[in-house]
C-alpha atoms as a PDB file:
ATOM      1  CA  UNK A   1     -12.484 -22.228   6.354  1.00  0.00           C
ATOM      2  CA  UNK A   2     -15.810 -22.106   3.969  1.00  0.00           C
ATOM      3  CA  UNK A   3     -17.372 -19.611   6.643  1.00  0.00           C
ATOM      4  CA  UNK A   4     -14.122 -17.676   6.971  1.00  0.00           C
ATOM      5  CA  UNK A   5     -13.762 -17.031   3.044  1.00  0.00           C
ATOM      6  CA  UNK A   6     -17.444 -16.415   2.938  1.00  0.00           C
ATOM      7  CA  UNK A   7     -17.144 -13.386   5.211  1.00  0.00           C
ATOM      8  CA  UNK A   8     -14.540 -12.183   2.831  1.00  0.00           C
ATOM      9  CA  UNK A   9     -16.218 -12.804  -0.266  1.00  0.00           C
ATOM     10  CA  UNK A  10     -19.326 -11.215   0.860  1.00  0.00           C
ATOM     11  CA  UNK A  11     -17.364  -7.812   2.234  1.00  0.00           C
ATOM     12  CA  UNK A  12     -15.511  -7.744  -1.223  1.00  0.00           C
ATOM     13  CA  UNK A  13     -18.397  -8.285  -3.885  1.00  0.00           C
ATOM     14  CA  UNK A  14     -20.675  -6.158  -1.915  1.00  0.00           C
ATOM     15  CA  UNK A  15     -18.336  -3.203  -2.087  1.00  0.00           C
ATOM     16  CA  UNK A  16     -17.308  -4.101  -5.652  1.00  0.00           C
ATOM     17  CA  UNK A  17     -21.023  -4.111  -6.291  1.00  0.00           C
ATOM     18  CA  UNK A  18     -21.460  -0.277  -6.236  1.00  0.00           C
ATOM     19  CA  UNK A  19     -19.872   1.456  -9.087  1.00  0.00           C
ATOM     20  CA  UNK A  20     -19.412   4.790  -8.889  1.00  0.00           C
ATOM     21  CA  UNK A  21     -21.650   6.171 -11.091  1.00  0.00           C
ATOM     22  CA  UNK A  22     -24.393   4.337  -9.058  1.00  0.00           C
ATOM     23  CA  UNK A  23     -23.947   6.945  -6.521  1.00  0.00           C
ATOM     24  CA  UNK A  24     -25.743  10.624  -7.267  1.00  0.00           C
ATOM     25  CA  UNK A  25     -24.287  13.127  -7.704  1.00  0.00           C
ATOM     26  CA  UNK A  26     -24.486  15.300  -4.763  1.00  0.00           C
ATOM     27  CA  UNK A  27     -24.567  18.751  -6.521  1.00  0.00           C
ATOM     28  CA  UNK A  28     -23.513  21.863  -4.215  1.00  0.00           C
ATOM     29  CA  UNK A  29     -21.863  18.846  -1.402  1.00  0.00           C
ATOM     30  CA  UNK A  30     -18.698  20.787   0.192  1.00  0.00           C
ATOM     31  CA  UNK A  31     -15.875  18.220   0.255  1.00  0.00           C
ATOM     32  CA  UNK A  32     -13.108  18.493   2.621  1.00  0.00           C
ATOM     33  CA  UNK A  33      -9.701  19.678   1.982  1.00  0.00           C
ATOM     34  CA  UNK A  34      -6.226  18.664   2.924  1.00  0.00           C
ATOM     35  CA  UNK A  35      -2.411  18.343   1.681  1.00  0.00           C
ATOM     36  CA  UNK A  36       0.355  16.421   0.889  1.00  0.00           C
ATOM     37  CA  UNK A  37       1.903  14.816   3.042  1.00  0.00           C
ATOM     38  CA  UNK A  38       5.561  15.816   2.604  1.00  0.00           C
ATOM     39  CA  UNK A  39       8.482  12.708   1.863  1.00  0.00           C
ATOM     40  CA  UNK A  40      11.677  12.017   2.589  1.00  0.00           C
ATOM     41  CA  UNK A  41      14.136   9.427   1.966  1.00  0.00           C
ATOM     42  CA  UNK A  42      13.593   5.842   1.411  1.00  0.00           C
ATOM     43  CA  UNK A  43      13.311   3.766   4.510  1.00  0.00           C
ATOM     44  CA  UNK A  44      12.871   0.532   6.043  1.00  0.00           C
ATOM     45  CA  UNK A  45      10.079  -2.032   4.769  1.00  0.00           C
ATOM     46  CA  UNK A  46       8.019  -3.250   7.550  1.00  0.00           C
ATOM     47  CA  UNK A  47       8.820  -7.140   7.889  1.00  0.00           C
ATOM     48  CA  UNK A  48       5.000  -7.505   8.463  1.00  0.00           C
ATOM     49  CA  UNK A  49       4.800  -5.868   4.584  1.00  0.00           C
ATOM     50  CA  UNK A  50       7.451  -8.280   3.424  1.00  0.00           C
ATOM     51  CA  UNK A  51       6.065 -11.630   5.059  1.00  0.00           C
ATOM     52  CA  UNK A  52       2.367 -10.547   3.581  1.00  0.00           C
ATOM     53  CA  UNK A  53       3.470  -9.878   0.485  1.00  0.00           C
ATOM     54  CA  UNK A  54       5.236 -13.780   0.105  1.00  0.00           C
ATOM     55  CA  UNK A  55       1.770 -15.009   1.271  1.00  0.00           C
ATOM     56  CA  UNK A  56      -0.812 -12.870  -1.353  1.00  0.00           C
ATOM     57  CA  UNK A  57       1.878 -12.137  -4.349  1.00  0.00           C
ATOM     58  CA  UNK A  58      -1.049 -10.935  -6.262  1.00  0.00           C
ATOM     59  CA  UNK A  59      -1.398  -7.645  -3.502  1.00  0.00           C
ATOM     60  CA  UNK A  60       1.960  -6.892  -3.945  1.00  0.00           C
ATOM     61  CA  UNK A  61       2.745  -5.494  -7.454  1.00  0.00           C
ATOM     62  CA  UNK A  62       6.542  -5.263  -8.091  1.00  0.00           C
ATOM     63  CA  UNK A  63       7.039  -3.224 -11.066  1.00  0.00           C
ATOM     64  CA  UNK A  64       7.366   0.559 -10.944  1.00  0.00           C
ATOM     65  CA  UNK A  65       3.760   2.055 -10.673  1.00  0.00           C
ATOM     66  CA  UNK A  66       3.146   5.676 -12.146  1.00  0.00           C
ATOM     67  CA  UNK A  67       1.828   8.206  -9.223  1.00  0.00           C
ATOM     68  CA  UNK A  68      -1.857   8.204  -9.270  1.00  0.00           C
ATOM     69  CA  UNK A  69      -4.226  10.689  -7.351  1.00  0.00           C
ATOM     70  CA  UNK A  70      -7.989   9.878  -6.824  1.00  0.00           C
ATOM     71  CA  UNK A  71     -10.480  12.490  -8.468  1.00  0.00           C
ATOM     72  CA  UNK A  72     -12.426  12.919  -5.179  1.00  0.00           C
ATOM     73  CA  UNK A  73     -16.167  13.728  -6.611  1.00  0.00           C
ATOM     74  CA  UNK A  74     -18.827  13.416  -3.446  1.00  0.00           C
ATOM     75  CA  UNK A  75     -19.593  10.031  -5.100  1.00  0.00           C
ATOM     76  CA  UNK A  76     -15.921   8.743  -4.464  1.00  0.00           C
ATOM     77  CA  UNK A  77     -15.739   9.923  -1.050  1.00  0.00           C
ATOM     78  CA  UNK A  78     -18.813   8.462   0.314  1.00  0.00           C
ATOM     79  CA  UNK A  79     -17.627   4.985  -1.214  1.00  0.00           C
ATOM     80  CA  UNK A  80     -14.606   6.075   0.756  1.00  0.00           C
ATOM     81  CA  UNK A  81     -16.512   6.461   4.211  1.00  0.00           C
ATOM     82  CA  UNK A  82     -18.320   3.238   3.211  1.00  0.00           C
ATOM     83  CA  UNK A  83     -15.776   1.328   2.637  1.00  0.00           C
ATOM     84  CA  UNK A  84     -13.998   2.548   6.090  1.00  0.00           C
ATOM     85  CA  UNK A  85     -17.665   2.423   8.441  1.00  0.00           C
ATOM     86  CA  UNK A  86     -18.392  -1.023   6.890  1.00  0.00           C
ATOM     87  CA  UNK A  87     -14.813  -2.770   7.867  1.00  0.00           C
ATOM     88  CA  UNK A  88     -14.349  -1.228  11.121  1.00  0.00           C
ATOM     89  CA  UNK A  89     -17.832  -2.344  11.750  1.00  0.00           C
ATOM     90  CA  UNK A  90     -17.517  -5.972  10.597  1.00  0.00           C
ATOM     91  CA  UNK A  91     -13.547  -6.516  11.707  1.00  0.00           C
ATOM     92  CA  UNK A  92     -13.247  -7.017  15.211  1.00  0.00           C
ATOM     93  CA  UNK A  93     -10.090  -5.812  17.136  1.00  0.00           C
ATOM     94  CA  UNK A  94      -7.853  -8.176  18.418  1.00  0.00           C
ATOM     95  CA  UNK A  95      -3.252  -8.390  18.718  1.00  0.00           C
ATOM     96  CA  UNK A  96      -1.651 -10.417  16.589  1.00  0.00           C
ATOM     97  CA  UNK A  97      -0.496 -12.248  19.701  1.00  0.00           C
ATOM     98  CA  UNK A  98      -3.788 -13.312  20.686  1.00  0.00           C
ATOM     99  CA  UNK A  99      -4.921 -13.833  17.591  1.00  0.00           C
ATOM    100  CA  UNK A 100      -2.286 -15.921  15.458  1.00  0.00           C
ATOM    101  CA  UNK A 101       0.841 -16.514  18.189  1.00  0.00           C
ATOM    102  CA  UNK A 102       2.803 -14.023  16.501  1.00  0.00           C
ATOM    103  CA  UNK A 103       4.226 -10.367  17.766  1.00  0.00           C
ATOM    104  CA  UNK A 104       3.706  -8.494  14.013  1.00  0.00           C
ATOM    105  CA  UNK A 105       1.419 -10.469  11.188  1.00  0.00           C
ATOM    106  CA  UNK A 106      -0.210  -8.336   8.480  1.00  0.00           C
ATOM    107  CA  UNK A 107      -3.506 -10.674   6.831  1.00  0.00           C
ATOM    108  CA  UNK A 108      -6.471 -10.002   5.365  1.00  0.00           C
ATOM    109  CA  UNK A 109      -9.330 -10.551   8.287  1.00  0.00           C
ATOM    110  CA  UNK A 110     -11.043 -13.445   6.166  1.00  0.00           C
ATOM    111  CA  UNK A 111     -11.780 -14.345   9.758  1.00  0.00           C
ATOM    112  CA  UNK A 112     -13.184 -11.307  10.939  1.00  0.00           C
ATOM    113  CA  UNK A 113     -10.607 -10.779  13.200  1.00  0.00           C
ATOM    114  CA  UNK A 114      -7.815  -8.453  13.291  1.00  0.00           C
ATOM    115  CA  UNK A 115      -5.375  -5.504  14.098  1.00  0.00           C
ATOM    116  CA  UNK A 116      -4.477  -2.015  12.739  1.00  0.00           C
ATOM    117  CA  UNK A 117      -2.693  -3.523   9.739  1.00  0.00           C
ATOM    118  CA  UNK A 118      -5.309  -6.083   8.876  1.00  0.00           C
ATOM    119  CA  UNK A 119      -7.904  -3.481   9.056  1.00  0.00           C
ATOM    120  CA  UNK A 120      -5.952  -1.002   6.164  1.00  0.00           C
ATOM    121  CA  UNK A 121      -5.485  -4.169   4.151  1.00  0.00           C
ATOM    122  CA  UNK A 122      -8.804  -5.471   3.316  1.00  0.00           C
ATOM    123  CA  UNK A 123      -9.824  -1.623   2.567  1.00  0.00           C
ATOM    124  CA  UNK A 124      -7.123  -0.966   0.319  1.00  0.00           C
ATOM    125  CA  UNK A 125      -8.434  -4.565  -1.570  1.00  0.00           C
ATOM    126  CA  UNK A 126     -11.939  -3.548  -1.245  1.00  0.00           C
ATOM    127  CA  UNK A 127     -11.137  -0.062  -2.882  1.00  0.00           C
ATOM    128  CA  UNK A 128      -8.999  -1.752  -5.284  1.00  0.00           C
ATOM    129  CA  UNK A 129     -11.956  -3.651  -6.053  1.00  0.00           C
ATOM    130  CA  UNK A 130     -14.197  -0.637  -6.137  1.00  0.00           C
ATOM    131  CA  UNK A 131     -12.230   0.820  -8.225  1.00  0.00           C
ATOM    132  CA  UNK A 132      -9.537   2.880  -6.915  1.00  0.00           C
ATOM    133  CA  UNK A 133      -5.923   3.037  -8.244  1.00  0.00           C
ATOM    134  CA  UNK A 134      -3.444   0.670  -6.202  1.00  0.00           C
ATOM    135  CA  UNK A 135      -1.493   3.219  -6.601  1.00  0.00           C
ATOM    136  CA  UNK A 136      -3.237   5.684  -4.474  1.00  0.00           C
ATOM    137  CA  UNK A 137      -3.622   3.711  -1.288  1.00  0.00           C
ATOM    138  CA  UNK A 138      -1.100   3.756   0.679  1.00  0.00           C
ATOM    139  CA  UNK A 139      -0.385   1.421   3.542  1.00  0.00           C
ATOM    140  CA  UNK A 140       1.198   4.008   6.703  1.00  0.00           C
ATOM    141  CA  UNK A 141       2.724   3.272   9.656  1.00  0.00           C
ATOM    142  CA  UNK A 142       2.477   5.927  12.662  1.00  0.00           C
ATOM    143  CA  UNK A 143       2.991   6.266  16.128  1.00  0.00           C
ATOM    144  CA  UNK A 144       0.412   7.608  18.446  1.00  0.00           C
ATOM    145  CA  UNK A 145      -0.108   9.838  21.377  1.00  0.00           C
ATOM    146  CA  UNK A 146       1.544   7.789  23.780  1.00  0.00           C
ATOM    147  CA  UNK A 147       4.363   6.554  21.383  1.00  0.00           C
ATOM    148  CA  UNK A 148       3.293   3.431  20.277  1.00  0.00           C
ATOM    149  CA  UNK A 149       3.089   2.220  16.362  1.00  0.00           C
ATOM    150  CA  UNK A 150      -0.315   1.845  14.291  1.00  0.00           C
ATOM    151  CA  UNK A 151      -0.879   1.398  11.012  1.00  0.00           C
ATOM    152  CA  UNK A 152      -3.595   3.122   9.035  1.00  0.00           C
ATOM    153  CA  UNK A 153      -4.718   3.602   5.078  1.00  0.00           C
ATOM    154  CA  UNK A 154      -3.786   6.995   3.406  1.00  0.00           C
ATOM    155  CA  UNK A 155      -5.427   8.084   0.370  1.00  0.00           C
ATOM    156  CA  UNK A 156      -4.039  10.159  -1.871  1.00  0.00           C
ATOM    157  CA  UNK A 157      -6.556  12.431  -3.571  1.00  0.00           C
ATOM    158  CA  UNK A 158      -7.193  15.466  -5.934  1.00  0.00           C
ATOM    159  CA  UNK A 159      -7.383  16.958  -2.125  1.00  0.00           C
ATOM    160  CA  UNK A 160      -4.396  16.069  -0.434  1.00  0.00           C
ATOM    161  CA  UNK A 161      -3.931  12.839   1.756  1.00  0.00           C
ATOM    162  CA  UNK A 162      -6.958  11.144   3.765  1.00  0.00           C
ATOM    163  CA  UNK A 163      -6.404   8.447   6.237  1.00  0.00           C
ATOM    164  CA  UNK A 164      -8.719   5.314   6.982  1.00  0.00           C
ATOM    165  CA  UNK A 165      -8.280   4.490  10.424  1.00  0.00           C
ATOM    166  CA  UNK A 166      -9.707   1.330  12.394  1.00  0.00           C
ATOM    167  CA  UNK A 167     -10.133   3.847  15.648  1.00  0.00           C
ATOM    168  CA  UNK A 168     -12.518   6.600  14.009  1.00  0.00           C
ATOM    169  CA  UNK A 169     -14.706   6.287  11.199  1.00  0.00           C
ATOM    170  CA  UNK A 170     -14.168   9.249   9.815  1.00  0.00           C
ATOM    171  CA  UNK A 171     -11.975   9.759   7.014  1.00  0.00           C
ATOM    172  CA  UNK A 172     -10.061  12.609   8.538  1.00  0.00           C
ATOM    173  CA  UNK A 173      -7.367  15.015   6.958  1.00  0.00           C
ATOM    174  CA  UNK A 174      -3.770  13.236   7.298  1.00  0.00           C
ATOM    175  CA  UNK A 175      -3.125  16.742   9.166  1.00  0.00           C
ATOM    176  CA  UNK A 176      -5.746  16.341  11.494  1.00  0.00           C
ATOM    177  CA  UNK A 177      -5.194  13.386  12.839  1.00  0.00           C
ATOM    178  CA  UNK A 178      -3.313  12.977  16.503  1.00  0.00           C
ATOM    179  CA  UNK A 179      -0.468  10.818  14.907  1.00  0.00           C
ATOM    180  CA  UNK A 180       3.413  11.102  14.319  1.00  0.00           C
ATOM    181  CA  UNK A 181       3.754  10.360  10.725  1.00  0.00           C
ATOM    182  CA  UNK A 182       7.091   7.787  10.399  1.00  0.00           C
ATOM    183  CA  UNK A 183       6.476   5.594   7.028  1.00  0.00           C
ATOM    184  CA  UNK A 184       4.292   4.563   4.211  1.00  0.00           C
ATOM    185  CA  UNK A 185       4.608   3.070   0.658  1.00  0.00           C
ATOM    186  CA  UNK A 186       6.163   4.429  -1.891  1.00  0.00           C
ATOM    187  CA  UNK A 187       3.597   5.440  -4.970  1.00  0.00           C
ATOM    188  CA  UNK A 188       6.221   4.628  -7.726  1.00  0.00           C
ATOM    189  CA  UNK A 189       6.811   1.278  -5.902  1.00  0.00           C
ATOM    190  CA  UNK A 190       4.262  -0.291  -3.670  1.00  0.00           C
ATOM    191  CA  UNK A 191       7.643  -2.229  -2.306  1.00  0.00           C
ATOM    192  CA  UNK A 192       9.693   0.402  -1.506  1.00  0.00           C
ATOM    193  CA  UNK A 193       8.451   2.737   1.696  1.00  0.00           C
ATOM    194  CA  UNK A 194       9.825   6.357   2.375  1.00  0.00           C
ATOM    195  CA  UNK A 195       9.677   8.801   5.411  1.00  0.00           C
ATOM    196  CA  UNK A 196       6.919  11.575   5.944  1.00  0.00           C
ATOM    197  CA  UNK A 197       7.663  14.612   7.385  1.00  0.00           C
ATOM    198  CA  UNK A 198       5.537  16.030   9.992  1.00  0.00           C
ATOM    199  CA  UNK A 199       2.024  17.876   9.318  1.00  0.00           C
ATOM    200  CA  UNK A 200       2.498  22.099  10.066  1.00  0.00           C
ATOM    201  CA  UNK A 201      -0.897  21.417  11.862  1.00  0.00           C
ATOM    202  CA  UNK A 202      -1.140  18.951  14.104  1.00  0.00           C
ATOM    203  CA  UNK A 203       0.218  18.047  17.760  1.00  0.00           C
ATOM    204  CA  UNK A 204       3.690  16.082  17.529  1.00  0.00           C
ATOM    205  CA  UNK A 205       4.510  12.714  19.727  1.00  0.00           C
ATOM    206  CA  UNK A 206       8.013  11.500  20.455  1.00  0.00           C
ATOM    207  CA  UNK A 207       8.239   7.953  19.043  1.00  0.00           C
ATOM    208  CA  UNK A 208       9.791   5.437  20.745  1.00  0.00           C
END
């Protein structure tokens, strides 16, 4: 247990570490551009949100939040990249199955082990940690080319919605990514999840 919680304590204080205004400035640095993801309706909450949430109360805020966007500056989004090259770098992949017994268990990887979900959840803490509003990472379930779910980070930004994924490390345009959009948290209430709509520029998959 010591070494396990001193893999996480070293990946969050490190990150924590650099403040922003550490970072230069990066005058003339083209950032990239996206949109906003379009919502629907509320939807189901992901039992592997629910169970996580009775194990780390202190992740999961329950009172209303008010919508925040991130100010992307070049110095946010290369603590963004970071952030997202350092975890799927130190995390490595492995099903909940193998890994705790269990068909769907969202953690924090104070183990260094982990799937989709575990991945998004110890960057949204480290960017929490960094920083960031709560409210503008947003856990996001998806379904990918051939149908089957995954669960990635979007970050809602001054420039439309980014998403950290464990697959790629670049932060990538919601829109450009090869995923169905189905779900993610709500920004008024981290509790509550709603529907996304599909991106006008990207390939669509047939979920199963």
């Amino acid at each position: 247990m010591c070494v396990t919680r001193r893999i996480l304590k070293a990946l969050v204080f490190g990150f924590a570490a650099l403040s922003l205004s550490s970072l230069p400035a990066d005058a003339g640095v083209r950032l990239p551009d996206s949109s906003l993801s379009p919502l629907g309706p509320e939807t189901s909450v992901p039992f592997g949100w629910v169970d996580f949430c009775q194990r780390y109360g202190g992740e999961c805020d329950e009172a209303p939040a008010t919508p925040e966007a991130i100010v992307l500056t070049p110095a946010a989004f290369r603590k963004i990249e970071t952030i997202n090259v350092a975890v799927n770098a130190k995390v490595d992949p492995v099903t909940d199955a193998e890994h705790v017994g269990a068909p769907d268990a969202w953690d924090i990887p104070a183990d260094g082990k982990g799937d989709c979900e575990d991945y998004a959840l110890l960057k949204r803490r480290l960017l929490v940690e960094a920083g960031f509003p709560r409210a503008a990472l947003l856990m996001t379930v998806v379904k990918d080319q051939h149908g089957d779910g995954h669960s990635v980070l979007m970050v809602r930004t001054s420039r439309g919605d980014f998403v950290l994924d464990n697959l790629i490390d670049e932060v990538k345009p919601w829109s450009r990514t090869p995923y169905r959009f189905v779900k993610r948290q709500s920004q008024e209430n981290q509790n509550v999840w709603v529907s996304i709509g599909a991106p006008t520029s990207a390939p669509m998959y047939v979920a199963k």
